[in-house]
N, C-alpha and C. Protein backbone atom coordinates (compact mmCIF):
# COMPACT_ATOMS: atom_id res chain seq x y z
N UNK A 1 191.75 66.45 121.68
CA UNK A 1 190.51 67.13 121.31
C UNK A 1 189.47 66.87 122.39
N UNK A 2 188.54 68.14 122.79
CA UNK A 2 187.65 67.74 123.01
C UNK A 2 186.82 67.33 122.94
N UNK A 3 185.55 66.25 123.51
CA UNK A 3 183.79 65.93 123.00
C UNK A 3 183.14 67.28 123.94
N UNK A 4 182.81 68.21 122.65
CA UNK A 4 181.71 69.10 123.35
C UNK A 4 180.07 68.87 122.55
N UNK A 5 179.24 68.98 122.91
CA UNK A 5 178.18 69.34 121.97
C UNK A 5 177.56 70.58 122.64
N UNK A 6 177.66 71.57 121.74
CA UNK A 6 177.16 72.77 121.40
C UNK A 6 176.27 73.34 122.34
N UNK A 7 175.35 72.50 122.37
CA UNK A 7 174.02 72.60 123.11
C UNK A 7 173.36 72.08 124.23
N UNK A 8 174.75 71.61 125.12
CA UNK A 8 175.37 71.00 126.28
C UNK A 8 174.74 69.56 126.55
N UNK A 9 174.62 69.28 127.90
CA UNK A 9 174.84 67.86 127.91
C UNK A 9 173.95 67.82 128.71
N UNK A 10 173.42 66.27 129.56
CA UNK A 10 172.82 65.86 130.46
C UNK A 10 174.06 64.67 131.45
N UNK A 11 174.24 65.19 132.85
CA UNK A 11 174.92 64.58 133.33
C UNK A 11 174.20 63.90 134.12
N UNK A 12 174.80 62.51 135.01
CA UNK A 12 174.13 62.31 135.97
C UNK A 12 174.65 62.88 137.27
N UNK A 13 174.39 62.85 138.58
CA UNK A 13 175.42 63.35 140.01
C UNK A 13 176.40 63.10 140.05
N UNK A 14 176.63 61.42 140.03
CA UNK A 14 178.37 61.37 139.90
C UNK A 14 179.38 62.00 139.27
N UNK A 15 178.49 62.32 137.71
CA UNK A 15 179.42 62.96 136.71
C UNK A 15 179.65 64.55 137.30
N UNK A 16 178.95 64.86 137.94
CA UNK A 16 178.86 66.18 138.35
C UNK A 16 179.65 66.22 139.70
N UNK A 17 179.44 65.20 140.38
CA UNK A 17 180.59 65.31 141.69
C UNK A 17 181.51 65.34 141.13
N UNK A 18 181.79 64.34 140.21
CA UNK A 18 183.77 64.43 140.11
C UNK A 18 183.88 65.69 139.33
N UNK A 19 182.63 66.59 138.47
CA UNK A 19 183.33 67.55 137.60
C UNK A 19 184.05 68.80 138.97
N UNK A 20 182.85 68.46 139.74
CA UNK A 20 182.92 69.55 141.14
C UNK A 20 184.72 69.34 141.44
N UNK A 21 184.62 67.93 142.21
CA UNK A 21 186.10 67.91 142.29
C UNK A 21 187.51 67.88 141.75
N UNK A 22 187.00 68.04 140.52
CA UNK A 22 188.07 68.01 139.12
C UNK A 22 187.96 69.95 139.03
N UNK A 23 187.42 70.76 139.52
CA UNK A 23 187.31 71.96 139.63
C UNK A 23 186.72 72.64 138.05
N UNK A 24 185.92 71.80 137.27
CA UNK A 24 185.48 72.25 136.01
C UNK A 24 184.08 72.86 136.19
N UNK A 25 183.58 73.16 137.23
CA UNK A 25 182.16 73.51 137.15
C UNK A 25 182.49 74.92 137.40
N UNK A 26 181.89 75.85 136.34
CA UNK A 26 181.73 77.42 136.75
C UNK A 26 181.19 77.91 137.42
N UNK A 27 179.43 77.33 137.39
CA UNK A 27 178.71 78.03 137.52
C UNK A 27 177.72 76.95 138.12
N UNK A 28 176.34 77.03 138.64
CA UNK A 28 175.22 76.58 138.63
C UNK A 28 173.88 77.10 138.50
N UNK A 29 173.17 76.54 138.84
CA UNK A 29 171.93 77.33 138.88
C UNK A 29 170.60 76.06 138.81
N UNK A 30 169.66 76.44 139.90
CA UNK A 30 168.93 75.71 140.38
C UNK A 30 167.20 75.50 139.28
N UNK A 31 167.09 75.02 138.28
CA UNK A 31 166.16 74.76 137.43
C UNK A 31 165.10 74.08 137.67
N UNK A 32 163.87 73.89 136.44
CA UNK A 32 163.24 73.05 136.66
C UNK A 32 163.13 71.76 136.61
N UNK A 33 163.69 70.97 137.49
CA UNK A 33 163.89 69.26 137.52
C UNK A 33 165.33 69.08 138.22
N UNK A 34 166.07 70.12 138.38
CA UNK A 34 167.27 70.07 138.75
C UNK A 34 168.79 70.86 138.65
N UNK A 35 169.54 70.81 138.61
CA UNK A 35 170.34 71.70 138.83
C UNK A 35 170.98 72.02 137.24
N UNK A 36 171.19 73.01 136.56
CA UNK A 36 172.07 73.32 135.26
C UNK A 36 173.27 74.23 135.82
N UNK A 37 173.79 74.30 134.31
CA UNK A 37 175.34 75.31 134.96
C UNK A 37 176.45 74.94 133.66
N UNK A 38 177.87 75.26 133.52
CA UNK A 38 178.58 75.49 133.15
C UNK A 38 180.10 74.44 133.64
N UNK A 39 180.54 73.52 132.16
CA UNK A 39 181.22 73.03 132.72
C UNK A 39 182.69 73.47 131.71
N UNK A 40 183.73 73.55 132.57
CA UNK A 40 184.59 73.93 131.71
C UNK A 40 185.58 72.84 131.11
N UNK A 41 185.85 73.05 129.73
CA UNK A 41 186.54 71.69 129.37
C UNK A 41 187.37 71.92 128.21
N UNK A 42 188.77 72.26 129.20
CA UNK A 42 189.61 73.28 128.35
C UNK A 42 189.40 74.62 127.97
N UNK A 43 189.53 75.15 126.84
CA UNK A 43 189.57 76.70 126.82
C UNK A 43 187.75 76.67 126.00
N UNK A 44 187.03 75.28 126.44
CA UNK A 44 185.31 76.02 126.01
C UNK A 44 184.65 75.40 127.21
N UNK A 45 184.05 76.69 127.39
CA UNK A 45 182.66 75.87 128.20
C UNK A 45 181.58 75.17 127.63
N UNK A 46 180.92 74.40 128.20
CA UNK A 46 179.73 73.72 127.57
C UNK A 46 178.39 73.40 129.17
N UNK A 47 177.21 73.81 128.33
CA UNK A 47 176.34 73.99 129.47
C UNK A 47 175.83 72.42 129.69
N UNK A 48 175.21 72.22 131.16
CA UNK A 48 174.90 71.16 131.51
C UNK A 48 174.00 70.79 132.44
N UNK A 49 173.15 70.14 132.30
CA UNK A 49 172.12 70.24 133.39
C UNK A 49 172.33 68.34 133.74
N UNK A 50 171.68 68.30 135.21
CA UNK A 50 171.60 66.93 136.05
C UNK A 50 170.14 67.05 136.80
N UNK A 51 169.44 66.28 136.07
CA UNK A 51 168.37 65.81 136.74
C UNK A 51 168.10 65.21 138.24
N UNK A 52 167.05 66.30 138.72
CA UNK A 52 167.38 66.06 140.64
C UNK A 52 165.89 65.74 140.91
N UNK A 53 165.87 64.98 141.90
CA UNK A 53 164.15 64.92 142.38
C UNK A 53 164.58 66.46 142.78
N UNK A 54 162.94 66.76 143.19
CA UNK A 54 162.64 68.21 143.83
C UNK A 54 163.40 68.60 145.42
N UNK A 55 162.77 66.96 145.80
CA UNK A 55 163.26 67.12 147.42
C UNK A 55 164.61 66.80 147.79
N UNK A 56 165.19 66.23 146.43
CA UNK A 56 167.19 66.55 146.78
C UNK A 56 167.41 67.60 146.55
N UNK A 57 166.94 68.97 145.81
CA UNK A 57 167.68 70.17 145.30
C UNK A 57 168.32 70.86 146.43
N UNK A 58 168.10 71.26 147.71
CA UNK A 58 168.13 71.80 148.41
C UNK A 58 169.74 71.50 149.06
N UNK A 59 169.57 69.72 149.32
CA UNK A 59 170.90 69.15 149.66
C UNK A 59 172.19 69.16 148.88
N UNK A 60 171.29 68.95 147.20
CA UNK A 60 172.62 69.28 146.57
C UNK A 60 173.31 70.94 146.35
N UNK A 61 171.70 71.85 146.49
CA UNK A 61 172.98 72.96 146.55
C UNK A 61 173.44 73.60 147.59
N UNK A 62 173.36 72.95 148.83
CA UNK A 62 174.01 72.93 149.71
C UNK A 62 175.43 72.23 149.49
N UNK A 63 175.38 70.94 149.03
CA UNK A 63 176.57 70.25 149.01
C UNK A 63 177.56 71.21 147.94
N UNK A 64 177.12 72.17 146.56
CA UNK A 64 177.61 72.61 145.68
C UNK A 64 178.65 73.71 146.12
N UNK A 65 177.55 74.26 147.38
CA UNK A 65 178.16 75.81 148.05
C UNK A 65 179.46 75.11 148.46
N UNK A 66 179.26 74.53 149.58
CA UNK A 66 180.10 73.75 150.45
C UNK A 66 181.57 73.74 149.66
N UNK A 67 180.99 73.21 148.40
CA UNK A 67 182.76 72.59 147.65
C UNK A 67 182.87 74.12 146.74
N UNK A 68 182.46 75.25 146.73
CA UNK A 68 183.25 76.25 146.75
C UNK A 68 182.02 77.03 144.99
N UNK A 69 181.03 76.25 145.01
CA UNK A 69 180.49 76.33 143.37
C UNK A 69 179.73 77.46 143.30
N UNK A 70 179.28 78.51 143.27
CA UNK A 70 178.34 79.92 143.21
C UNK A 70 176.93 79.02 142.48
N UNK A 71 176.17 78.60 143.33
CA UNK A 71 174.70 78.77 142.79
C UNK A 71 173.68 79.53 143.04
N UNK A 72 172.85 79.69 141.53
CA UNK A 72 171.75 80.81 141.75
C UNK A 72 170.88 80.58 142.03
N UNK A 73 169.84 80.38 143.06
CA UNK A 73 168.37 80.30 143.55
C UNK A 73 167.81 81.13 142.94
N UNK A 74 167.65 81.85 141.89
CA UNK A 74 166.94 83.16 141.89
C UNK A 74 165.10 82.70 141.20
N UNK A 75 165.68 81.60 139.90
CA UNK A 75 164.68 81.10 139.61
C UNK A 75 163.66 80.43 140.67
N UNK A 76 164.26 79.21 141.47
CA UNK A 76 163.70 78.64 142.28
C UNK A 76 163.00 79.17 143.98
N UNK A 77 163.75 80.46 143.53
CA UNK A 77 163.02 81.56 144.98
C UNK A 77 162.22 82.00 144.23
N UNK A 78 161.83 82.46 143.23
CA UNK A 78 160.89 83.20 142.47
C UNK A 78 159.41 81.72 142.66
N UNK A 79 159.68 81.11 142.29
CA UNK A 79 158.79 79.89 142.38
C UNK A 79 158.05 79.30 143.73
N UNK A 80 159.01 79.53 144.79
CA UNK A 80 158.39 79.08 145.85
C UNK A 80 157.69 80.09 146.73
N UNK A 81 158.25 81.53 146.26
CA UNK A 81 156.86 82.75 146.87
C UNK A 81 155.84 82.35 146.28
N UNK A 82 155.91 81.84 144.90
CA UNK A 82 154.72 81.55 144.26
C UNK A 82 153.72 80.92 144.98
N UNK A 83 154.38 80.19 145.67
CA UNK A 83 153.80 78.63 146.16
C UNK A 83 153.00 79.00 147.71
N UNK A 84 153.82 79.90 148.23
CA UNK A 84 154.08 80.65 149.61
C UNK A 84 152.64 81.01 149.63
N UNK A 85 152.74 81.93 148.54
CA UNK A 85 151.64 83.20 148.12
C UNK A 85 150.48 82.40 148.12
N UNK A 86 150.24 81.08 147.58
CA UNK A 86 149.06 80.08 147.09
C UNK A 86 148.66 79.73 148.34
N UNK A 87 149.53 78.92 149.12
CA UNK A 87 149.02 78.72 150.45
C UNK A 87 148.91 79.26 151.52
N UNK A 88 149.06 80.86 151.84
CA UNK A 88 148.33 81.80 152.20
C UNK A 88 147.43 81.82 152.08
N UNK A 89 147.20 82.02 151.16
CA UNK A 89 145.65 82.60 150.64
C UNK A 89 144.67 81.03 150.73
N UNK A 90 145.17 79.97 150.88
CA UNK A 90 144.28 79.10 151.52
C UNK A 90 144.72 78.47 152.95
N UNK A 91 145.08 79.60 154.08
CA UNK A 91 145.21 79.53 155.46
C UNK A 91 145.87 78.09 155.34
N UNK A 92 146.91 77.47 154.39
CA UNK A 92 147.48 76.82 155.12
C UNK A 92 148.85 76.08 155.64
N UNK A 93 148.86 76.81 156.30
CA UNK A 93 150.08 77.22 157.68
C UNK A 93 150.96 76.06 157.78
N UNK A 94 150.45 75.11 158.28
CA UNK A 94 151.26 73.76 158.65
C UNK A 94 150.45 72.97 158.91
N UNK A 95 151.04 71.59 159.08
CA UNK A 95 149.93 70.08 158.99
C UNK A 95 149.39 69.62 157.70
N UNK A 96 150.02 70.29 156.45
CA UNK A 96 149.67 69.90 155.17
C UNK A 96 150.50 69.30 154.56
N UNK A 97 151.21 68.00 154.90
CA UNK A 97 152.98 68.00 154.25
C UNK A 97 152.98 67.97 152.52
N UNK A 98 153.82 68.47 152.66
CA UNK A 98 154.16 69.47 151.14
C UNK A 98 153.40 70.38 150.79
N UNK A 99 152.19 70.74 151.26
CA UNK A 99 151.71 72.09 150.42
C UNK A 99 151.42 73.33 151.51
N UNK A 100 152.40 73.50 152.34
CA UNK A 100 152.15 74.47 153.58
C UNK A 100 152.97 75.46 153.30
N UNK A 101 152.69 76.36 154.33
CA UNK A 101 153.78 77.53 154.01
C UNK A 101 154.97 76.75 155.04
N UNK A 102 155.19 76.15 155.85
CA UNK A 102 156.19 75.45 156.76
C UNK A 102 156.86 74.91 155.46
N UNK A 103 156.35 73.74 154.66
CA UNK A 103 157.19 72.83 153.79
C UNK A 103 158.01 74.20 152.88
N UNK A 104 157.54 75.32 152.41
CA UNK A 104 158.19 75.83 151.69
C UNK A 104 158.44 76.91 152.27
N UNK A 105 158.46 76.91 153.37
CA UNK A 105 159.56 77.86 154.10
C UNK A 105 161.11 77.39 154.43
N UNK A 106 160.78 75.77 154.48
CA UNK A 106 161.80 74.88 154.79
C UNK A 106 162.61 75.13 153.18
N UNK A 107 161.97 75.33 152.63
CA UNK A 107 162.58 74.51 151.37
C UNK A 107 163.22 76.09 150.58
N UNK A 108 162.87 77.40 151.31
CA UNK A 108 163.18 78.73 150.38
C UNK A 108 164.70 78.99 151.78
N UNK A 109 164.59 78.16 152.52
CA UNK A 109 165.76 78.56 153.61
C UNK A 109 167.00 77.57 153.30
N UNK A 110 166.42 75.84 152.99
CA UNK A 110 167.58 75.60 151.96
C UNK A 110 168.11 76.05 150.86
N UNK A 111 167.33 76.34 149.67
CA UNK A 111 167.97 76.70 148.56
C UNK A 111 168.78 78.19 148.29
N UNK A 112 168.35 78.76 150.03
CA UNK A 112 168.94 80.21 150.09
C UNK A 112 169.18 80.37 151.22
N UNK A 113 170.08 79.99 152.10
CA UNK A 113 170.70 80.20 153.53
C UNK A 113 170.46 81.33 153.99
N UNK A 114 170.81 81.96 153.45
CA UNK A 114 170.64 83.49 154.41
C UNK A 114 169.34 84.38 153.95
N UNK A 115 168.61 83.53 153.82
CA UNK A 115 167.11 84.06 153.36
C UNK A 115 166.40 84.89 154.87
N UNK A 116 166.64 86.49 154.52
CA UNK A 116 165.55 87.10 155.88
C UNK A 116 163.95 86.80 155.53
N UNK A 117 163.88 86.43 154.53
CA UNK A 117 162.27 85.88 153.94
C UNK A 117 162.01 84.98 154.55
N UNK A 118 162.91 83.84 154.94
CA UNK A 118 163.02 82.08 154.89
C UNK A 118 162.38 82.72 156.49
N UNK A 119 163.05 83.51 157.32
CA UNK A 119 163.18 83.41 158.76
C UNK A 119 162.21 84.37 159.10
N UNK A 120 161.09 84.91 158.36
CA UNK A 120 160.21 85.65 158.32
C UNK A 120 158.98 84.69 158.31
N UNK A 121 159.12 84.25 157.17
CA UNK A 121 158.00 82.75 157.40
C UNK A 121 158.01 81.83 158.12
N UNK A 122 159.01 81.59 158.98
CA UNK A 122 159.02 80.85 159.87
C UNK A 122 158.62 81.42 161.42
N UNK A 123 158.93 82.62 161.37
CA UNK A 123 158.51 83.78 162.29
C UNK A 123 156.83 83.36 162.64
N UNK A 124 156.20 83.61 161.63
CA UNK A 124 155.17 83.95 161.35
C UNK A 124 154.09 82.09 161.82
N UNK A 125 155.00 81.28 160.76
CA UNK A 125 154.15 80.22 161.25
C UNK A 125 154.29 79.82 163.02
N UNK A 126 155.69 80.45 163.87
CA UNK A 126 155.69 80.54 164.73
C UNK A 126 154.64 80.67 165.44
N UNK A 127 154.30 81.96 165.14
CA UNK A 127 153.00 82.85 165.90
C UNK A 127 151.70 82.02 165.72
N UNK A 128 151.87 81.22 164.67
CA UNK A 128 150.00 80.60 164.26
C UNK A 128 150.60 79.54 165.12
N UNK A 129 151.13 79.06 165.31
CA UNK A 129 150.95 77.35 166.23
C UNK A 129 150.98 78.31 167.64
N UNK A 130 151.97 79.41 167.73
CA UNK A 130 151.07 79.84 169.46
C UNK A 130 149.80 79.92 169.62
N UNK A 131 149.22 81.01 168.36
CA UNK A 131 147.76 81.36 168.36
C UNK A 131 146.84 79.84 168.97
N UNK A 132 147.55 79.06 167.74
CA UNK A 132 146.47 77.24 168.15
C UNK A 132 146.40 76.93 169.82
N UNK A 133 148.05 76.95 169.65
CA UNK A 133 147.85 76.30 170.93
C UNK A 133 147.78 77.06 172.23
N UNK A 134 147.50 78.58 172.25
CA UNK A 134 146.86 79.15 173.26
C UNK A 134 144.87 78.95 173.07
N UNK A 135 144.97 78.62 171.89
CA UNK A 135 143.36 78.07 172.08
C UNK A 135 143.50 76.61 172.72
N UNK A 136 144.13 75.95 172.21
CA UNK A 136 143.89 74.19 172.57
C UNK A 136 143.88 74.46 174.59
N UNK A 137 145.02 75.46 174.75
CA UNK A 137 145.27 75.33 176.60
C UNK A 137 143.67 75.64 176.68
N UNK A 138 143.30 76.88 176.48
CA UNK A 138 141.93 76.92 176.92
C UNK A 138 141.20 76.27 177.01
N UNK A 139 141.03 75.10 175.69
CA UNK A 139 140.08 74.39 175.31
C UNK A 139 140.50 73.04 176.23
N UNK A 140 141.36 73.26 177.02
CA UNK A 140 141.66 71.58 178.06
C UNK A 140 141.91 71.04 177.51
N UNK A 141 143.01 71.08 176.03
CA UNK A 141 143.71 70.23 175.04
C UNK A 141 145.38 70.35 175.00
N UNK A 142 145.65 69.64 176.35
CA UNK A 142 147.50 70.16 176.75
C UNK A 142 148.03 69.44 176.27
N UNK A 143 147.47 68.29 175.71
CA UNK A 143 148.52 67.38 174.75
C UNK A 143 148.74 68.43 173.36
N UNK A 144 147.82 68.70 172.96
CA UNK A 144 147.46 69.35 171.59
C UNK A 144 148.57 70.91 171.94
N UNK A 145 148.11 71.24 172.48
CA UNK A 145 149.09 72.92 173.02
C UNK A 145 150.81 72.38 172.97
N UNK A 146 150.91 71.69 173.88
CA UNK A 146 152.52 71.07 173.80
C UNK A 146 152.95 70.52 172.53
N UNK A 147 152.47 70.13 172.02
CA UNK A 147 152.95 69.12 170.80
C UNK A 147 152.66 70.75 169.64
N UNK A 148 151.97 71.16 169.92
CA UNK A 148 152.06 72.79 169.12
C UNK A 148 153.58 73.76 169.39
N UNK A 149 153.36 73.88 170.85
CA UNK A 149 154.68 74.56 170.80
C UNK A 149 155.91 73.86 171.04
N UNK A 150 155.93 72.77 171.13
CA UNK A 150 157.33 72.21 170.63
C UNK A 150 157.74 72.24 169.63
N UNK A 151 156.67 72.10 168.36
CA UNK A 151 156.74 72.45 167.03
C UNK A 151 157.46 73.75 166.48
N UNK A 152 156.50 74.74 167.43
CA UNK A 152 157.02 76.35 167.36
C UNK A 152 158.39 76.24 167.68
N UNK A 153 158.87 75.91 169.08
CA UNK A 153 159.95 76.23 169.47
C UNK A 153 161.16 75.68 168.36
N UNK A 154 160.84 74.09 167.85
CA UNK A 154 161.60 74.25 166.96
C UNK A 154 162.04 74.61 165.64
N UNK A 155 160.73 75.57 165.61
CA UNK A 155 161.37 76.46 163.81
C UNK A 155 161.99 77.64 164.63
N UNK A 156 161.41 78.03 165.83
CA UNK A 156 161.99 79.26 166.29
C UNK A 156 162.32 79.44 168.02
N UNK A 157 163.44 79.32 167.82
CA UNK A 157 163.90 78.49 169.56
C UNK A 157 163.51 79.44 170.34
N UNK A 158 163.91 80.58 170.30
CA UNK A 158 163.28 82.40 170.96
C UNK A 158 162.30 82.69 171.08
N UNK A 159 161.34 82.27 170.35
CA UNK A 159 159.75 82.72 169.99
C UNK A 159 158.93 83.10 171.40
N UNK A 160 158.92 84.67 171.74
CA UNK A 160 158.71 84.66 172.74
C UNK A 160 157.41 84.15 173.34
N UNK A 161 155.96 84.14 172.59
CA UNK A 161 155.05 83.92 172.81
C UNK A 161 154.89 82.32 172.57
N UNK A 162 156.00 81.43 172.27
CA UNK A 162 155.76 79.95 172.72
C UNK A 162 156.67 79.53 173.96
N UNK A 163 157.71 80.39 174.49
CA UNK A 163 157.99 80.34 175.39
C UNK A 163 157.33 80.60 176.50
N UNK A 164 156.88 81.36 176.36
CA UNK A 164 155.74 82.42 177.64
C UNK A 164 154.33 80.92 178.08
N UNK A 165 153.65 80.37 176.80
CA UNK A 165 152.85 79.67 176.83
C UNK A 165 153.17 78.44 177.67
N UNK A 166 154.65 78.41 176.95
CA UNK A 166 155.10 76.59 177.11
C UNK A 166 155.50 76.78 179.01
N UNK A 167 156.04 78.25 179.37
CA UNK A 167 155.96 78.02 180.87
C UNK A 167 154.82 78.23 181.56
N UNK A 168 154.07 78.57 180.82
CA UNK A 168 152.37 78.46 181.47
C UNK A 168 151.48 77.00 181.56
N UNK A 169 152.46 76.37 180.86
CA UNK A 169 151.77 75.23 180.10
C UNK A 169 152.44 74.14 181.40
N UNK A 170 154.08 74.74 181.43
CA UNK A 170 154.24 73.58 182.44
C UNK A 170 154.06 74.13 183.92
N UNK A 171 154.26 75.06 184.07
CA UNK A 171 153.59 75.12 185.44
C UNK A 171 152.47 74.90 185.84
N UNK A 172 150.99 75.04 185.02
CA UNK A 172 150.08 73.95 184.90
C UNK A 172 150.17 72.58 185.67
N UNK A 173 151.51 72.03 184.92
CA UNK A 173 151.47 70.59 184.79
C UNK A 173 152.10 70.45 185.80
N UNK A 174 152.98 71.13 186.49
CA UNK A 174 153.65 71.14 187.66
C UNK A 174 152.71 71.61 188.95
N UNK A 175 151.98 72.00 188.98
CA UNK A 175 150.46 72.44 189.82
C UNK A 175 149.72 70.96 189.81
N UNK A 176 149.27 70.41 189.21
CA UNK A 176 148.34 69.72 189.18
C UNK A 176 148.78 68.47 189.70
């Protein structure tokens, strides 16, 4: 016989790794506090959720994809435009850790890999650290400009307008 209860369970990770590797997990789906989903146990399923900090969700459903599990971001993408949308509208871009559009651009590109949104916002905060740091060069602030577009370059290695800067920036430095 099985132990099911009806109205599913609370696992912890481990219990959920081995269900992963015991091949009983159907389903997932990315909630509030952590991951829920579907575990199969015998001919019934029973639902189940595992309590995650915020800032593991990303890793674990990465790790979920990986071992073969279909999870849904749909809730947790719905939530972080939310968030997106909020810190827009108070200009702020990056240098705010956790409440920027960077932290949750990072965080809508984990929980959804192939997000053209994820690489849109990152596009974008691209362009504002050029914008800065074509002011800082002006302003005779080349520490401040470099440490900007290194930043840029690494959300967006191509970015043509931190490239363009950053060889303006070192030929500068190679002049002087």
């Amino acid at each position: 016989a099985y132990y099911l209860q009806p109205w599913g369970r609370t696992i912890d990770l481990p219990a959920l790794r081995a269900a992963v590797g015991a091949g009983t997990v159907e389903r997932t789906w990315i909630d509030d506090g952590g991951i829920g989903g579907y575990l199969q146990l015998g001919p019934l399923v029973s639902p189940f959720f595992v309590s995650v900090p915020e800032s593991d969700v990303p890793e674990l459903a990465s790790e979920l994809r990986e071992a073969g599990v279909f999870v849904d971001a749909t809730w947790e993408v719905q939530r972080i435009r939310g968030l997106v949308a909020q810190a827009q509208a108070r200009a702020q871009y990056y240098g705010i850790a956790g409440g920027d559009v960077l932290t949750y651009a990072r965080r809508l590109a984990a929980v959804e890999p192939e997000s053209g949104e994820a690489r849109s916002l990152l596009l974008k905060i691209g362009e504002r650290m050029a914008w800065d740091a074509e002011a800082a060069l002006g302003g005779g602030a080349d520490g401040e400009a470099s440490e900007l577009l290194s930043g840029c370059l690494d959300l967006v290695t191509d970015h043509p307008r931190c490239l363009a800067l950053q060889a303006e920036l070192d030929g500068d430095s190679q002049g002087a």
